[in-house]
C-alpha atoms as a PDB file:
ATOM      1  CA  UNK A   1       0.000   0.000   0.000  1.00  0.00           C
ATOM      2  CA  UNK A   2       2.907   2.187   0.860  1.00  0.00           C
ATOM      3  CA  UNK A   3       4.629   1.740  -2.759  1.00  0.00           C
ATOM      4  CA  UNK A   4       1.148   2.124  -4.076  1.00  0.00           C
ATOM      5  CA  UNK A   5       0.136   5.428  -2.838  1.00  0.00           C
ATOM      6  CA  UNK A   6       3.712   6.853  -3.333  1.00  0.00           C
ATOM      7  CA  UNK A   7       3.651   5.749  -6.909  1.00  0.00           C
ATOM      8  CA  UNK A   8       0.447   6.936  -7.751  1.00  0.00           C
ATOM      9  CA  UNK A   9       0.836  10.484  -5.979  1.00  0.00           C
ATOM     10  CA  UNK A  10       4.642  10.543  -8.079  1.00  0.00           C
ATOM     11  CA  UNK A  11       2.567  10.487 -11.224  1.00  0.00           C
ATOM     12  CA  UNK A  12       0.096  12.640 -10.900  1.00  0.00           C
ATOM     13  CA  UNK A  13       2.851  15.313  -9.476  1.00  0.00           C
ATOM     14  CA  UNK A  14       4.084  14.201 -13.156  1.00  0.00           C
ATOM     15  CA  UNK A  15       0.587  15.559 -14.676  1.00  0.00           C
ATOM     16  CA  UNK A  16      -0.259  12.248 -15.400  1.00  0.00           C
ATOM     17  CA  UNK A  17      -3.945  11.071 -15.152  1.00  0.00           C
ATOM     18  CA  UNK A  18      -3.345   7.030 -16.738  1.00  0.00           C
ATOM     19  CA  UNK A  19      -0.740   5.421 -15.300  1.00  0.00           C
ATOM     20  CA  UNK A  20       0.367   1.896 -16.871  1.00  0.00           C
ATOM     21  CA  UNK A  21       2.553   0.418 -13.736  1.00  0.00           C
ATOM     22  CA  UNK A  22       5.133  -2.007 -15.851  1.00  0.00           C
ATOM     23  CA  UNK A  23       5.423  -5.128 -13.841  1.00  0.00           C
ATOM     24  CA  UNK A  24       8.038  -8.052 -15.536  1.00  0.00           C
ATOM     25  CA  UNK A  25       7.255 -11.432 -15.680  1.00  0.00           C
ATOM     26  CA  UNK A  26      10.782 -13.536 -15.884  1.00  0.00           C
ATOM     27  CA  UNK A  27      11.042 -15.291 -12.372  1.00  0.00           C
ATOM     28  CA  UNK A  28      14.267 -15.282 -10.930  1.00  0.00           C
ATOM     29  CA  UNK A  29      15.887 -14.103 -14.256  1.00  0.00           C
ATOM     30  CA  UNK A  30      19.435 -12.422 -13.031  1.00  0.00           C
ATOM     31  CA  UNK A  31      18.208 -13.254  -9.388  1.00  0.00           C
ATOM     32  CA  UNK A  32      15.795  -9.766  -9.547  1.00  0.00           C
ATOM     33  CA  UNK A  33      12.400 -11.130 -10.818  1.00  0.00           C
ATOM     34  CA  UNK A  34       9.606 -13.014  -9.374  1.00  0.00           C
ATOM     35  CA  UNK A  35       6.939 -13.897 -10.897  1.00  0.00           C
ATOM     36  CA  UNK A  36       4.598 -14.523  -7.371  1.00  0.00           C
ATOM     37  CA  UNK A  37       5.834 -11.158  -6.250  1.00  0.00           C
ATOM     38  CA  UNK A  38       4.986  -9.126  -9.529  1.00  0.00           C
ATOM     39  CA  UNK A  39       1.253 -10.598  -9.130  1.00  0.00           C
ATOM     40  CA  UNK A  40       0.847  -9.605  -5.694  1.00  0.00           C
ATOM     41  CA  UNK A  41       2.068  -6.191  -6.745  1.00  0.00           C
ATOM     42  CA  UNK A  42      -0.769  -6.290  -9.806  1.00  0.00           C
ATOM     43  CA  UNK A  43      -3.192  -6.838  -7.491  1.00  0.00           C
ATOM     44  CA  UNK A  44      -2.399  -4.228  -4.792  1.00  0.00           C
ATOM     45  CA  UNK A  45      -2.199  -1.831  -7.552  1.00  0.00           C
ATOM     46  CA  UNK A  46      -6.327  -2.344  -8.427  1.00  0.00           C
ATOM     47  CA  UNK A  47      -6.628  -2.934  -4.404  1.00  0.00           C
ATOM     48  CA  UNK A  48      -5.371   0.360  -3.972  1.00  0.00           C
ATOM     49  CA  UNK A  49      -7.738   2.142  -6.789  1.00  0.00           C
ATOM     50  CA  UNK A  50     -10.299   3.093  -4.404  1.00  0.00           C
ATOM     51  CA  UNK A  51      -7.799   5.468  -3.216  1.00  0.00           C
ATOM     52  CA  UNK A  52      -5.461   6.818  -5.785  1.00  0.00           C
ATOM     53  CA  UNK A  53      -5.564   9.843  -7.241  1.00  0.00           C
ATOM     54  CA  UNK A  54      -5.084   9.537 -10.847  1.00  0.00           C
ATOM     55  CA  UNK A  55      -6.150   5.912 -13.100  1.00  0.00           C
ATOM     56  CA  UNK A  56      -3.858   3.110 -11.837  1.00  0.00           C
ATOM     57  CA  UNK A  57      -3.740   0.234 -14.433  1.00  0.00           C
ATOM     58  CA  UNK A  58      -1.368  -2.704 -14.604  1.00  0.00           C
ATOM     59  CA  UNK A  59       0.563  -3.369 -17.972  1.00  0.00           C
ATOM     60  CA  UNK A  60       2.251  -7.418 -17.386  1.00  0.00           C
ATOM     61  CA  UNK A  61       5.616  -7.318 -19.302  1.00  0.00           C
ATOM     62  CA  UNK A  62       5.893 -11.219 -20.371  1.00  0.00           C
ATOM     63  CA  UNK A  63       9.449 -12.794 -20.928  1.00  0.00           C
ATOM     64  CA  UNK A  64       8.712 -14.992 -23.666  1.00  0.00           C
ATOM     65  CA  UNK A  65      11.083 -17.498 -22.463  1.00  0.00           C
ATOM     66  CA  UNK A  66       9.973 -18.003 -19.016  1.00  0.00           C
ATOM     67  CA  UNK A  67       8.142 -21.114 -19.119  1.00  0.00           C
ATOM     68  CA  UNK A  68       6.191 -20.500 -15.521  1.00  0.00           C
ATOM     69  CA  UNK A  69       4.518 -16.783 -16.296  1.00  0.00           C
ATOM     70  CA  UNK A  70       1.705 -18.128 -18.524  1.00  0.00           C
ATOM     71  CA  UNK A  71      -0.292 -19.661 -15.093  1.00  0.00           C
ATOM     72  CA  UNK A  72      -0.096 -16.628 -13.218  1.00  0.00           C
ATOM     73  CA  UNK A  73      -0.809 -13.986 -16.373  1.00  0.00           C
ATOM     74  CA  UNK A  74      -3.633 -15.877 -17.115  1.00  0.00           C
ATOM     75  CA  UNK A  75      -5.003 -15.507 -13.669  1.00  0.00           C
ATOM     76  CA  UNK A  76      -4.506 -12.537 -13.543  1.00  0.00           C
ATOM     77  CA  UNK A  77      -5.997 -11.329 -17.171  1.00  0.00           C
ATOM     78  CA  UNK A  78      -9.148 -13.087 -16.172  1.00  0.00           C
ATOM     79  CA  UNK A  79      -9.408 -11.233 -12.401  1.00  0.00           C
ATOM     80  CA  UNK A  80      -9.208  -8.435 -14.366  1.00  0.00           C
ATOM     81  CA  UNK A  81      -5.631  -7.124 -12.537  1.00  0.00           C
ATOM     82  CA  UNK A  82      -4.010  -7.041 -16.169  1.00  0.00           C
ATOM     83  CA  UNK A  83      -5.134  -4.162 -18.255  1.00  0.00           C
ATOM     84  CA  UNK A  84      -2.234  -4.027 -21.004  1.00  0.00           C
ATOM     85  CA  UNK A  85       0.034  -7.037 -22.274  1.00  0.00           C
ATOM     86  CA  UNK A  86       3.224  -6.700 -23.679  1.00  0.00           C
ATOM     87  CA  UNK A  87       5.416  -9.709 -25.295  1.00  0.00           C
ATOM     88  CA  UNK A  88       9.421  -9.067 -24.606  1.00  0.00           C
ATOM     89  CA  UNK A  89      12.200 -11.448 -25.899  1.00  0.00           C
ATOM     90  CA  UNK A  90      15.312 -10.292 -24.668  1.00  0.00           C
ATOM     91  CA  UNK A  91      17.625 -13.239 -26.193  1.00  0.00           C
ATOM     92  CA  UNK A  92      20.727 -12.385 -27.293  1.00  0.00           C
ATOM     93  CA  UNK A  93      20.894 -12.268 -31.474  1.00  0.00           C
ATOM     94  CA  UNK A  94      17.537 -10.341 -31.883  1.00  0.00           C
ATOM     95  CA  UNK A  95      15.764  -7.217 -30.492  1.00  0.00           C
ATOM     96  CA  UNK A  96      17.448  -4.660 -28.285  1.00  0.00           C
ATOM     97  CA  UNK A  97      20.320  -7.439 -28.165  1.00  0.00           C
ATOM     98  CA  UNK A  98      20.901  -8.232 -31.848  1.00  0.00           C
ATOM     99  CA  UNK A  99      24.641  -8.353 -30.823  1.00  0.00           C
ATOM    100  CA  UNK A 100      25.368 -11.650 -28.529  1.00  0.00           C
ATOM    101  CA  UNK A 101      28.660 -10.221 -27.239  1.00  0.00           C
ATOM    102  CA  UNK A 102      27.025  -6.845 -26.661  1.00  0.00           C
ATOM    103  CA  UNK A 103      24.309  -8.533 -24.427  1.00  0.00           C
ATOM    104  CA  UNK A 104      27.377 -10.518 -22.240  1.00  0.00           C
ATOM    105  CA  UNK A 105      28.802  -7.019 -21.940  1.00  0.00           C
ATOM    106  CA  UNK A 106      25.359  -5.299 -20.473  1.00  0.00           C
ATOM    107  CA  UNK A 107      24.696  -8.670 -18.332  1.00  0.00           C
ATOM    108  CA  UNK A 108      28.365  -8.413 -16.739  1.00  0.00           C
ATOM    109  CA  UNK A 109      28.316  -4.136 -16.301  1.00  0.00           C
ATOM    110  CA  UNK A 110      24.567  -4.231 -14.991  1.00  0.00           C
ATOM    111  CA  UNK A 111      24.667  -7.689 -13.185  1.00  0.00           C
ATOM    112  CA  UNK A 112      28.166  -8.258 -12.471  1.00  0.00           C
ATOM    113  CA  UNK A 113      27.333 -11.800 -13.684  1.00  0.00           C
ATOM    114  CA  UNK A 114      30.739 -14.112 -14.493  1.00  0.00           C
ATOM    115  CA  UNK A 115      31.241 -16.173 -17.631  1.00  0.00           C
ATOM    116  CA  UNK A 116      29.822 -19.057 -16.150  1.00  0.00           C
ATOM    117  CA  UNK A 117      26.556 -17.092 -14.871  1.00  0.00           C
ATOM    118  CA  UNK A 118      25.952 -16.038 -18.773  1.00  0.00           C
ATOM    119  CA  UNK A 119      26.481 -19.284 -20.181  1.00  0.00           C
ATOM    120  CA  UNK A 120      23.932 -20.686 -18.101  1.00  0.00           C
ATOM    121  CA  UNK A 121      21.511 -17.667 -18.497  1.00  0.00           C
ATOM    122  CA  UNK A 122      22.191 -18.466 -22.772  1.00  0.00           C
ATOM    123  CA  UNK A 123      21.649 -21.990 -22.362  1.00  0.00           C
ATOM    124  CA  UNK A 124      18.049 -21.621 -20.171  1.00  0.00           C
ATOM    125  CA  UNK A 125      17.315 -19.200 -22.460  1.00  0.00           C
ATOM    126  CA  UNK A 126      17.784 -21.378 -25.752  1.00  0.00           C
ATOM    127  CA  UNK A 127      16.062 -24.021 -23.897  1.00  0.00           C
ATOM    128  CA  UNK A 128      13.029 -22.455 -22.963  1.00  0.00           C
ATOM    129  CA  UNK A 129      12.480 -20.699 -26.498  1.00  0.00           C
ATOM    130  CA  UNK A 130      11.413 -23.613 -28.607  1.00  0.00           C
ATOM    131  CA  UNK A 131       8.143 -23.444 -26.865  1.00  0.00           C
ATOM    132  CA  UNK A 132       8.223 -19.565 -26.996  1.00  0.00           C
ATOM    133  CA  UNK A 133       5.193 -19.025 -30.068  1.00  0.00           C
ATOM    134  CA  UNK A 134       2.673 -21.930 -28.664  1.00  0.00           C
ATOM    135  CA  UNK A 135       2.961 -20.016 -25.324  1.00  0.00           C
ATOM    136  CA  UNK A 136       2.180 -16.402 -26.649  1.00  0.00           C
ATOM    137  CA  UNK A 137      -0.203 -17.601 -28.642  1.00  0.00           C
ATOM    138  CA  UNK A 138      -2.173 -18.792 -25.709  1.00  0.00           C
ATOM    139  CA  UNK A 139      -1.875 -15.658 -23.679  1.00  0.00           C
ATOM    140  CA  UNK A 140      -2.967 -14.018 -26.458  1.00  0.00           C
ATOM    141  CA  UNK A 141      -5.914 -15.802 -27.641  1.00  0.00           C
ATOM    142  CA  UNK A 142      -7.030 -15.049 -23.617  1.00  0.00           C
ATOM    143  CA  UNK A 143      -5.490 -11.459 -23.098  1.00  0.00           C
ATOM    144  CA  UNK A 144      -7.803 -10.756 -26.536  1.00  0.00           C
ATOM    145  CA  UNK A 145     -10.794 -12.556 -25.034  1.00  0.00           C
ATOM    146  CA  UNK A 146     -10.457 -10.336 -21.864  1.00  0.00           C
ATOM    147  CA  UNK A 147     -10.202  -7.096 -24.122  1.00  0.00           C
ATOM    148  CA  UNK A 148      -6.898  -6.774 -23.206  1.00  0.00           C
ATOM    149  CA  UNK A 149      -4.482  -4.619 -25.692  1.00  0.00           C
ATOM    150  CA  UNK A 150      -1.718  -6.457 -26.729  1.00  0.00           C
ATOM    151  CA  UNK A 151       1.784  -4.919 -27.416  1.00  0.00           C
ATOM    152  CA  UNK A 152       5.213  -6.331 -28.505  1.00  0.00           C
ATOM    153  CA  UNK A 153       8.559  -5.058 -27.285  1.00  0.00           C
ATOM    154  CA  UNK A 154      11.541  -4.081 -29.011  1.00  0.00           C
ATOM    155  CA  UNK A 155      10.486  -5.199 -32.415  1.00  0.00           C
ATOM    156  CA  UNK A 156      13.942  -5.402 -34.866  1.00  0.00           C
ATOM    157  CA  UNK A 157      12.146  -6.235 -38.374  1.00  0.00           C
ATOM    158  CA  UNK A 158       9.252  -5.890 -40.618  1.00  0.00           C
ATOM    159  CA  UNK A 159       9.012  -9.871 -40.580  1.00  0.00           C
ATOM    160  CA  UNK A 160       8.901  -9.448 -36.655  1.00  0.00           C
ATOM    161  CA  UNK A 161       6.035  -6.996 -37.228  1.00  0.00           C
ATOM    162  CA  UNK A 162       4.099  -9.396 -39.068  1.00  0.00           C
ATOM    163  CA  UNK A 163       4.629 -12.320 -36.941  1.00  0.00           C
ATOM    164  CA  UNK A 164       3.258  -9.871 -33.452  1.00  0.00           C
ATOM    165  CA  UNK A 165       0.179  -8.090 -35.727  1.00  0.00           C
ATOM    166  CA  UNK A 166      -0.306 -12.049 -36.417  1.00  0.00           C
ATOM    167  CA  UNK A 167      -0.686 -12.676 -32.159  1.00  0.00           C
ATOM    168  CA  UNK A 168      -3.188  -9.786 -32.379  1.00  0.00           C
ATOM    169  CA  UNK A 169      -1.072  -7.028 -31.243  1.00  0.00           C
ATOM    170  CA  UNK A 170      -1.684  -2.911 -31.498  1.00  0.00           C
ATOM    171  CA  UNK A 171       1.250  -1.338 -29.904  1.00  0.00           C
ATOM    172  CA  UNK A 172       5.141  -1.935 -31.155  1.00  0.00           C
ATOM    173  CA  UNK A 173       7.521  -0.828 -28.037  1.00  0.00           C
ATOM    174  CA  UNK A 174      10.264   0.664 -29.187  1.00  0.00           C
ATOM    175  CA  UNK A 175      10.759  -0.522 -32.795  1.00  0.00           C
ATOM    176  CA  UNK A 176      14.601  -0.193 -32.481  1.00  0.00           C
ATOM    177  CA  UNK A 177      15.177   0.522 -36.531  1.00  0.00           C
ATOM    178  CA  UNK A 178      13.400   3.100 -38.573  1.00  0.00           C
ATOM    179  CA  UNK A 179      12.426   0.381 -41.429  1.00  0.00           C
ATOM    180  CA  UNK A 180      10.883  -1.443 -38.465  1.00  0.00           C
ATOM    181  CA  UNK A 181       8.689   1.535 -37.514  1.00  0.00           C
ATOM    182  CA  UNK A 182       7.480   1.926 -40.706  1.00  0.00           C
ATOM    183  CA  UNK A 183       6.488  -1.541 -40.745  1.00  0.00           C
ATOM    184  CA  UNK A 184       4.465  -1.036 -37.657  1.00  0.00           C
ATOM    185  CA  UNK A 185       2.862   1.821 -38.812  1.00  0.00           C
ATOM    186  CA  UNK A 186       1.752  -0.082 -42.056  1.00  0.00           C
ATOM    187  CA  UNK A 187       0.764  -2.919 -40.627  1.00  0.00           C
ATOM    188  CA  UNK A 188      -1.612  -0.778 -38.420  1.00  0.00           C
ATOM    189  CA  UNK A 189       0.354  -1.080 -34.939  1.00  0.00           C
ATOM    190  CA  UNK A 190       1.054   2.434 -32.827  1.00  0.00           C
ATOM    191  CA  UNK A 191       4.302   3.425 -32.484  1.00  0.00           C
ATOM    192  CA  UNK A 192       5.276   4.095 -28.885  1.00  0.00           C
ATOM    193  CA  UNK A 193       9.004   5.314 -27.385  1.00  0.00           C
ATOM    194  CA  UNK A 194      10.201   6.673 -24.129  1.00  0.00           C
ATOM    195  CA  UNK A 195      10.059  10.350 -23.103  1.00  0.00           C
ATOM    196  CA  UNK A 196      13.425  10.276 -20.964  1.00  0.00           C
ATOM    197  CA  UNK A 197      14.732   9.258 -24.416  1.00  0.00           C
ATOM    198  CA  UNK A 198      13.732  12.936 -25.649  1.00  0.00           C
ATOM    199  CA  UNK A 199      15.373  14.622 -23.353  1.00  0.00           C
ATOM    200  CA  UNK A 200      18.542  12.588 -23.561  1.00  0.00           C
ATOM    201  CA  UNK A 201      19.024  12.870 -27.155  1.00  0.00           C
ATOM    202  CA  UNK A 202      19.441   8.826 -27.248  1.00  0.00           C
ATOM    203  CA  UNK A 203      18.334   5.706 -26.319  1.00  0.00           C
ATOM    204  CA  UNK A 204      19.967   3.917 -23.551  1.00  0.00           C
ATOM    205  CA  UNK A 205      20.329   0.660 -25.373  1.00  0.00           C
ATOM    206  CA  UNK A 206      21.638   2.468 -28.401  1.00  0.00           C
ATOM    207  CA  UNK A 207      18.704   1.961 -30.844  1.00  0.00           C
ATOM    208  CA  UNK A 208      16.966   4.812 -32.483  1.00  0.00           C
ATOM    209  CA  UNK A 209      16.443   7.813 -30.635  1.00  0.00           C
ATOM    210  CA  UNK A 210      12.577   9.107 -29.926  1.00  0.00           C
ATOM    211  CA  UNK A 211      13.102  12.133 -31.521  1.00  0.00           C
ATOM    212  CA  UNK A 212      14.443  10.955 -34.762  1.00  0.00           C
ATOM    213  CA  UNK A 213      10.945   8.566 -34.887  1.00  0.00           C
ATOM    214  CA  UNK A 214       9.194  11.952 -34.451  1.00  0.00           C
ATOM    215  CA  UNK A 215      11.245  13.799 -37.348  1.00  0.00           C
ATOM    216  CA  UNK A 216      10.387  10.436 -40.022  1.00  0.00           C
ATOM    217  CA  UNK A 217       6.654  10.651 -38.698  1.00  0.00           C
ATOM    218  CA  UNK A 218       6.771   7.066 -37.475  1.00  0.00           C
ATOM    219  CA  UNK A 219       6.253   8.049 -33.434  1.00  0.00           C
ATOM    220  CA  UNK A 220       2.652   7.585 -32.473  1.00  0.00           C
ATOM    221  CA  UNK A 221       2.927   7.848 -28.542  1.00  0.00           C
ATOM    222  CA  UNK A 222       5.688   8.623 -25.589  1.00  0.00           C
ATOM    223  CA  UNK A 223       5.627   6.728 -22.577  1.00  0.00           C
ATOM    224  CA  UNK A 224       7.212   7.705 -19.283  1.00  0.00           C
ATOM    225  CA  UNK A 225       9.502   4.586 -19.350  1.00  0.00           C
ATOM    226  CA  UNK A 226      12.169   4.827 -16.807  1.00  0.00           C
ATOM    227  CA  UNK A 227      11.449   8.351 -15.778  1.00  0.00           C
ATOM    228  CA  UNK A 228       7.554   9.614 -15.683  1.00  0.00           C
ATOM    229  CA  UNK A 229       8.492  12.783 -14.845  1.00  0.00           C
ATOM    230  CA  UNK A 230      10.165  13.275 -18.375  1.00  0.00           C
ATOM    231  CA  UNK A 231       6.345  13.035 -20.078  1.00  0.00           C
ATOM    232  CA  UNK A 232       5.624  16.761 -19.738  1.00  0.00           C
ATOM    233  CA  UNK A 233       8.824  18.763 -20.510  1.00  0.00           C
ATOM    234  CA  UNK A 234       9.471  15.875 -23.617  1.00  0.00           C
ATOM    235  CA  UNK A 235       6.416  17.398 -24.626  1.00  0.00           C
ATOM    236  CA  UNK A 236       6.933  20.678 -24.123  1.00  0.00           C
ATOM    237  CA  UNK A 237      10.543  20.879 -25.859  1.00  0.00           C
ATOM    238  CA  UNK A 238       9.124  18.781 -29.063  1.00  0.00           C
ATOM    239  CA  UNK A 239       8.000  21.876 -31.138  1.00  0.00           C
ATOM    240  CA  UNK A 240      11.291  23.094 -31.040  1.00  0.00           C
ATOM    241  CA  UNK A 241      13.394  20.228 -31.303  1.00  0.00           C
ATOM    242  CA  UNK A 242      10.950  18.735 -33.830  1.00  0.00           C
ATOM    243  CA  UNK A 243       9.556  21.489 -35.652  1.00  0.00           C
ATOM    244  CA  UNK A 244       5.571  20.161 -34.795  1.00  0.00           C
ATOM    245  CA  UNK A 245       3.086  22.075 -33.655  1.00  0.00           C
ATOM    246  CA  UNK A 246       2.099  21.458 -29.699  1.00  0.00           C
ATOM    247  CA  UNK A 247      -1.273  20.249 -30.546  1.00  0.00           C
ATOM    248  CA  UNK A 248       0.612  17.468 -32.692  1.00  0.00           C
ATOM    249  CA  UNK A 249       3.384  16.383 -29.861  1.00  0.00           C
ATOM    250  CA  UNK A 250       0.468  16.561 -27.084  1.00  0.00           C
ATOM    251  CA  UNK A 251      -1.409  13.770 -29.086  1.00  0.00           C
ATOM    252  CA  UNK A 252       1.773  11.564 -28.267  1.00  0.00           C
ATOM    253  CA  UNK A 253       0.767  11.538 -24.793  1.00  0.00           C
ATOM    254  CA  UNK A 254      -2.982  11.843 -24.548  1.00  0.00           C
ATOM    255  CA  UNK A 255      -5.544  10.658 -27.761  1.00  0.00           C
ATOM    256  CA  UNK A 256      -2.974   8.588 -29.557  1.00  0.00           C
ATOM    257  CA  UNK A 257      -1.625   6.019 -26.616  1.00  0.00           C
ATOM    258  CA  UNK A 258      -5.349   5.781 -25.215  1.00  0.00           C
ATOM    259  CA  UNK A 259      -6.547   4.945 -28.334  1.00  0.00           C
ATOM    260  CA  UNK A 260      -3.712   2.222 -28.268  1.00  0.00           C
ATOM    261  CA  UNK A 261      -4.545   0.677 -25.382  1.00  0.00           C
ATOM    262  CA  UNK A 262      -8.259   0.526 -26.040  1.00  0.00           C
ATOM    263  CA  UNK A 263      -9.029   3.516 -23.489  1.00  0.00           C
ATOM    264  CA  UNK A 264     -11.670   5.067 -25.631  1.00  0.00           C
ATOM    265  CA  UNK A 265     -13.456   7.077 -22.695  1.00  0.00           C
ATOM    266  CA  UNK A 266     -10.248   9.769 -22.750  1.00  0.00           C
ATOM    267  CA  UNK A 267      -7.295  10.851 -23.739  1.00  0.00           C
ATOM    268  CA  UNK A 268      -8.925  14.261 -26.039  1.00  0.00           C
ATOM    269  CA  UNK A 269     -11.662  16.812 -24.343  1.00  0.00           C
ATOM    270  CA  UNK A 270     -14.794  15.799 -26.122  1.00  0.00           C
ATOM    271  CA  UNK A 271     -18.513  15.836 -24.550  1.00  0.00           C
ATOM    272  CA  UNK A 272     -18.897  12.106 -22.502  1.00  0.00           C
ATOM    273  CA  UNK A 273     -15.260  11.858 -22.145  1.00  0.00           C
ATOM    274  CA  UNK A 274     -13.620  11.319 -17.959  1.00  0.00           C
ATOM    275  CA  UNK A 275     -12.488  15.029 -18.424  1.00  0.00           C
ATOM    276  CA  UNK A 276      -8.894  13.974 -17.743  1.00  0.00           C
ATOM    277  CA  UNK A 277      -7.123  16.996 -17.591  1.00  0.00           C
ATOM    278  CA  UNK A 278      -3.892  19.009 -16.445  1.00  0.00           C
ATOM    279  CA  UNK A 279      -3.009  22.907 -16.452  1.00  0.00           C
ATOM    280  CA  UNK A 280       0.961  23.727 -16.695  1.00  0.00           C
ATOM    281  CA  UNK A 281       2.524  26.014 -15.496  1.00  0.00           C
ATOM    282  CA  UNK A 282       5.874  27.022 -17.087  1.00  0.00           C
ATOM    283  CA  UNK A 283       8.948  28.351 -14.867  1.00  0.00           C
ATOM    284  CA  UNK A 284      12.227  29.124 -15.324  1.00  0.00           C
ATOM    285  CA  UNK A 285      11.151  27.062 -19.005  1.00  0.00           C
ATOM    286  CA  UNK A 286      10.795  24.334 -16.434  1.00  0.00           C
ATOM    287  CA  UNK A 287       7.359  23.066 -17.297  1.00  0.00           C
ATOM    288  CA  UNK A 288       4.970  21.799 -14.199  1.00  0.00           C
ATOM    289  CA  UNK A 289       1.861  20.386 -13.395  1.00  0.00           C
ATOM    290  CA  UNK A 290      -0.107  23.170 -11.554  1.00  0.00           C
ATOM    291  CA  UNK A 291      -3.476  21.171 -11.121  1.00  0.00           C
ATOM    292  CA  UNK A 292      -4.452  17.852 -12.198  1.00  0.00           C
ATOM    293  CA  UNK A 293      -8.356  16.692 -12.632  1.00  0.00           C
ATOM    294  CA  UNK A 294      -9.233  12.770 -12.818  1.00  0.00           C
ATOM    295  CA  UNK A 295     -12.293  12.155 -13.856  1.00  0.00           C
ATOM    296  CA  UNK A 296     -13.311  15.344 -13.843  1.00  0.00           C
ATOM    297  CA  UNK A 297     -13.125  15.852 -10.065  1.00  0.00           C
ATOM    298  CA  UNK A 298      -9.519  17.342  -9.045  1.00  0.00           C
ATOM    299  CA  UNK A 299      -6.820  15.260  -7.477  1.00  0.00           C
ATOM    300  CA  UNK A 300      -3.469  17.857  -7.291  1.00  0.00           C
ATOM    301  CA  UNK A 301      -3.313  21.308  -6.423  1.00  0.00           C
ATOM    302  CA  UNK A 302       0.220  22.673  -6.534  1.00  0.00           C
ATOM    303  CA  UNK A 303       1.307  26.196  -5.527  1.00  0.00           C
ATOM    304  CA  UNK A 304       4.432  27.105  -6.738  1.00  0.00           C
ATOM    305  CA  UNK A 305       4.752  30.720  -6.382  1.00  0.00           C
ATOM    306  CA  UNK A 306       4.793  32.190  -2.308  1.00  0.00           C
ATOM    307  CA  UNK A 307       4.920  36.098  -2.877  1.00  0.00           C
END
């Protein structure tokens, strides 16, 4: 509950009024996931609801090769605790990790994991993908039935495009090529990439930075990623950087990723719509949430001037 309300008042100091909480499903992968752990979090998150300030939803992040998630997604898609599902692969030889050597590099700086520890991690992994497809296909066939929005992570080709729209899904995360962008985009998926990316001027994993998505038209929506709080000045700095107007680089964060995730009841300010809404104020060019209104009724009042 503690994490819960700290998280969801963190947002909405953000200006955010939909929060997807990211929660990964790869038990014990690199000793930091667990799978039992990351469902009692989903369901403290909805627990929590009747409190929160702003729309707290739960997006599961499955691990493709972790051959124990599909029990405990699928309980939770049908309890209604998972509200976005995205499909991540992070082998080595595809994806963010298209280099092998590259991805025994990140495991040993992040992990400080020894030859021996990334053998084994290649081998499990190896192991565990021949039943990879059969697995998704099942978690999607249900996350579809539940009217779940499906999404597929770090997408490296046209032909993985294809094979993702195939599983049913709308949203490619982070398409780390242009070519594979514009694949997405044809093929009728949204485009989505990470705000702190923006501001950075690169992506973190060395794939294709945000803002050159937004200069080739291929960027449909930002997501807070790492760093929510990099949403509204990404925003904010994207007619400039970009050369769009502010109507078109506010769409990346409000109509176009609620349309993604099947959130047709906001995300523009239209008659019958929540009435999600947020007033900035700018200072110092620092832009900041002044006032944020859920639902129509207001959850944040901040006063940042004392004279």
């Amino acid at each position: 509950e503690f994490a819960c309300a700290q998280a969801d008042k963190r947002n909405a100091a953000a200006g955010i009024t939909t929060v997807f909480h990211a929660l990964s499903f790869a038990n014990h992968e690199l000793g930091v996931r667990n799978n039992a752990f990351a469902a009692e979090i989903a369901r403290s998150i909805g627990d929590w609801q009747a409190h929160a300030l702003i729309d707290n939803r739960v997006h599961v992040r499955y691990e493709v090769t972790d051959e124990t998630a599909p029990p405990v997604l699928s309980a939770l898609l049908q309890d209604g605790h998972a509200h976005l599902m995205s499909f991540m692969d992070h082998s080595p030889g595809q994806g963010q990790f298209r280099d092998v050597e590259a991805y025994r590099a990140y495991l040993a700086k992040t992990y400080k994991t020894d030859e021996a520890q990334i053998d084994d991690i290649l081998a499990r992994k190896a192991g565990a993908a021949q039943g990879a497809m059969r697995r998704m296909e099942q978690l999607a066939e249900l996350a579809r039935a539940c009217g779940v929005s499906i999404a597929s992570h770090d997408d490296d080709s046209p032909q993985k495009v294809a094979t993702v729209k195939a599983l049913g899904a709308v949203v490619s995360e982070f398409p780390v090529n242009l070519e594979t962008a514009q694949a997405a985009r044809a093929q009728g998926l949204a485009t989505l990439f990470g705000a702190p990316n923006i501001l950075r001027g690169k992506s973190q994993s060395g794939n294709m930075r945000a803002l050159d998505a937004v200069l080739a038209g291929v960027a449909d929506c930002l997501c807070g990623d790492y760093s929510p709080a990099a949403l509204l000045p990404s925003v904010m700095r994207l007619p400039d950087l970009a050369g769009i107007p502010l109507a078109e680089a506010v769409a990346l964060v409000t109509c176009n990723p609620a349309r993604a995730a099947g959130l047709h009841d906001r995300g523009e300010i239209a008659v019958g719509k929540r009435a999600d809404l947020i007033a900035v104020k700018t200072m110092g060019g620092l832009p900041q949430a002044e006032r944020v209104w859920s639902g129509g009724k207001a959850s944040l009042v901040a006063h940042f001037d004392h004279a």
